[in-house]
C-alpha atoms as a PDB file:
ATOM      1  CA  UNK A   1     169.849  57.363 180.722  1.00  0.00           C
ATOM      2  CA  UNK A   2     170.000  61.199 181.998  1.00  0.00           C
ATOM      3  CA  UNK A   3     171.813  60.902 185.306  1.00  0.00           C
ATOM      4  CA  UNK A   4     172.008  65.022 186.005  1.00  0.00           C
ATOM      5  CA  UNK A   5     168.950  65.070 187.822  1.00  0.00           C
ATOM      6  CA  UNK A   6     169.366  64.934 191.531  1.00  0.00           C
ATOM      7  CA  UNK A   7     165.690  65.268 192.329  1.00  0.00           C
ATOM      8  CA  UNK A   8     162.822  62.155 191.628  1.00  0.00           C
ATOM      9  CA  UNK A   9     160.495  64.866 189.775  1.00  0.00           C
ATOM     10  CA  UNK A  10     163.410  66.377 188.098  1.00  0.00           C
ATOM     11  CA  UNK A  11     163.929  63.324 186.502  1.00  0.00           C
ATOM     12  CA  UNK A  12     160.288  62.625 185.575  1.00  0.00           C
ATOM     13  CA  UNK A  13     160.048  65.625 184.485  1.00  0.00           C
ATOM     14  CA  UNK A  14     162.821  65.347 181.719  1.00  0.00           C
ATOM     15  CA  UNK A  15     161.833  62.263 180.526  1.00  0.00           C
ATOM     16  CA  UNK A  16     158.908  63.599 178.807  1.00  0.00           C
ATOM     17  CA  UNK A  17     161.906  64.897 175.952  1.00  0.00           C
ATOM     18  CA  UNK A  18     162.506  61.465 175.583  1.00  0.00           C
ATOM     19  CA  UNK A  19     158.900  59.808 175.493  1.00  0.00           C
ATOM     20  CA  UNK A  20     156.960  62.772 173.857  1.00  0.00           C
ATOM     21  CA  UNK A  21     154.516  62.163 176.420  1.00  0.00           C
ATOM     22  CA  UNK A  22     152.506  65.446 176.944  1.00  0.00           C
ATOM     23  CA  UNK A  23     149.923  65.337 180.211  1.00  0.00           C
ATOM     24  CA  UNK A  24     149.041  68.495 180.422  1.00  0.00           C
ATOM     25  CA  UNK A  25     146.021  69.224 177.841  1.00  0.00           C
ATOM     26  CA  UNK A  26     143.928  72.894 177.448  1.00  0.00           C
ATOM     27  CA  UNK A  27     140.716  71.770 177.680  1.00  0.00           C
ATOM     28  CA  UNK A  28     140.206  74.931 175.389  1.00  0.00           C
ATOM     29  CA  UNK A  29     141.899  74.982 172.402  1.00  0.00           C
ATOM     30  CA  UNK A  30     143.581  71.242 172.821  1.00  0.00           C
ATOM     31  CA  UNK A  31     146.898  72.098 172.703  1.00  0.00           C
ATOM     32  CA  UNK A  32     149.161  69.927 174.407  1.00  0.00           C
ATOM     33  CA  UNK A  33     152.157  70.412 177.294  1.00  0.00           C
ATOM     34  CA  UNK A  34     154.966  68.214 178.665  1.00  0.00           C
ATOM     35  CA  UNK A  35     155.099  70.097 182.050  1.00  0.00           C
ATOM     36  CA  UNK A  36     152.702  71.953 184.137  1.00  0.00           C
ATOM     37  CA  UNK A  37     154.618  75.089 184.251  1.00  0.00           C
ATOM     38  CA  UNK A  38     154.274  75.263 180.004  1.00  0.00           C
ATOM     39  CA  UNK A  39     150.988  74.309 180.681  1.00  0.00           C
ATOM     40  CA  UNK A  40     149.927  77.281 183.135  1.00  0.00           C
ATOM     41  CA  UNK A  41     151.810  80.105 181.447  1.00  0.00           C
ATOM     42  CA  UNK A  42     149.880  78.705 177.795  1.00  0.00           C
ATOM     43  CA  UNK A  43     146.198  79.132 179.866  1.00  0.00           C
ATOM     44  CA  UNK A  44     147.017  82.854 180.654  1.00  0.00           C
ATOM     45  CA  UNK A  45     146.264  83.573 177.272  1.00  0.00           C
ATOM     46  CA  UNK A  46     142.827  82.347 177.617  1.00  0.00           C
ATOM     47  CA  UNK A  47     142.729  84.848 180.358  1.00  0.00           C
ATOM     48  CA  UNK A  48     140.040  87.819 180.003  1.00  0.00           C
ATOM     49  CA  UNK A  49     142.285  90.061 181.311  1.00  0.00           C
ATOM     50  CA  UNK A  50     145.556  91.285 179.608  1.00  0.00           C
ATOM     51  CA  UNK A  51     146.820  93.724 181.878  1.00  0.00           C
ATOM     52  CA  UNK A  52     149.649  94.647 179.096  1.00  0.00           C
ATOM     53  CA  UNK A  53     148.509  97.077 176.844  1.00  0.00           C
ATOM     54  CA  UNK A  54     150.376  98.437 173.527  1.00  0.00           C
ATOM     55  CA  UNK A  55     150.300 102.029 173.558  1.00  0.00           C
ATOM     56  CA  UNK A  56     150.291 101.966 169.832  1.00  0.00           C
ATOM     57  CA  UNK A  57     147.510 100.279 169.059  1.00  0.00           C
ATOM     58  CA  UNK A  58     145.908  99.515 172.499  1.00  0.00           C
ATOM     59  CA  UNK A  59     146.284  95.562 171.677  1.00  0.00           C
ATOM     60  CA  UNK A  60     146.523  93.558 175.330  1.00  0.00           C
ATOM     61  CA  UNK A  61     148.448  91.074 176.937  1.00  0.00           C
ATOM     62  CA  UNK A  62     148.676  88.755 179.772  1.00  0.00           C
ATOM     63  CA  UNK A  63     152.527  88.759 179.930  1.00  0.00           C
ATOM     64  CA  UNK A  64     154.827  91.715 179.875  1.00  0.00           C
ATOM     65  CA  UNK A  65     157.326  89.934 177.604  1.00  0.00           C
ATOM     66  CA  UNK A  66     154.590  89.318 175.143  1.00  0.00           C
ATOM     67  CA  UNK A  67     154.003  93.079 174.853  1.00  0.00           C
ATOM     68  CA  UNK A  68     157.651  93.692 174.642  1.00  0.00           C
ATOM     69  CA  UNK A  69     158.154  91.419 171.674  1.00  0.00           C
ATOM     70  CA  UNK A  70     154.550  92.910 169.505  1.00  0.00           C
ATOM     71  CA  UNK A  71     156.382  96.562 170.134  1.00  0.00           C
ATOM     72  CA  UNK A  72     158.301  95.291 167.289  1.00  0.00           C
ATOM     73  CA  UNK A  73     155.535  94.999 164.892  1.00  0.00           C
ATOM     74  CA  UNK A  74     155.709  99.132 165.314  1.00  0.00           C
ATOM     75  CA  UNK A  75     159.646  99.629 165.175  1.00  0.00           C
ATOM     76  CA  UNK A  76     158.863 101.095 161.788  1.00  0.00           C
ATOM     77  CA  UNK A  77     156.222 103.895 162.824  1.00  0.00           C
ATOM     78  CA  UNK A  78     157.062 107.215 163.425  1.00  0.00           C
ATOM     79  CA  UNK A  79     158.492 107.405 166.982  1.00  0.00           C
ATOM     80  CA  UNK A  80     160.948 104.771 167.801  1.00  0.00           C
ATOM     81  CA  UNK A  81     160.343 105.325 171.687  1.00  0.00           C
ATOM     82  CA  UNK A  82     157.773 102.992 173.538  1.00  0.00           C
ATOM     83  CA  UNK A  83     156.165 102.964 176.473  1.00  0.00           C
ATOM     84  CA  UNK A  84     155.521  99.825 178.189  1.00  0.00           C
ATOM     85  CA  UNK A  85     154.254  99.695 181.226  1.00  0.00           C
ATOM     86  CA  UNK A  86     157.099 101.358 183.873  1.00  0.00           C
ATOM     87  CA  UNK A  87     160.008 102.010 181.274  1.00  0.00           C
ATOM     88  CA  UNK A  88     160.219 103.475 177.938  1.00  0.00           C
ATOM     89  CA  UNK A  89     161.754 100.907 175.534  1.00  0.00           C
END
């Protein structure tokens, strides 16, 4: 038994590795989480908004990190500069 976890929902919260159990269910697409945080960062791509645009080709997203990793679909265009958002990457 996992004894590293010094809070109750800690705890419950691991054991879902070792039951497979997965609560949390989109009610849109079906896809399946073991935690709510998983869960609630998975139904901000359902979002209408995507506040995270590529300045490439103008494709959004709803996390910053997302639009980091797709600027590497472009590394292989002409400029190897990109901006996203506040920084140039």
């Amino acid at each position: 038994m996992c004894e590293k976890f010094v809070k109750n929902y800690e705890l419950k919260k691991h054991m879902h590795i070792h039951t497979r159990e997965r609560p949390h269910k989109c009610d849109l697409c079906h896809r399946t989480y073991a935690d709510r945080g998983s869960f609630n960062k998975h139904m901000l791509t359902h979002m209408a908004e995507k506040p995270h645009k590529c300045d490439v080709c103008r494709k959004g997203f709803t996390e910053r990190s997302k639009l980091k990793r797709h600027m590497l679909t472009h590394k292989d265009e002409k400029s190897h500069k990109y901006v996203v958002s506040e920084g140039i990457y």
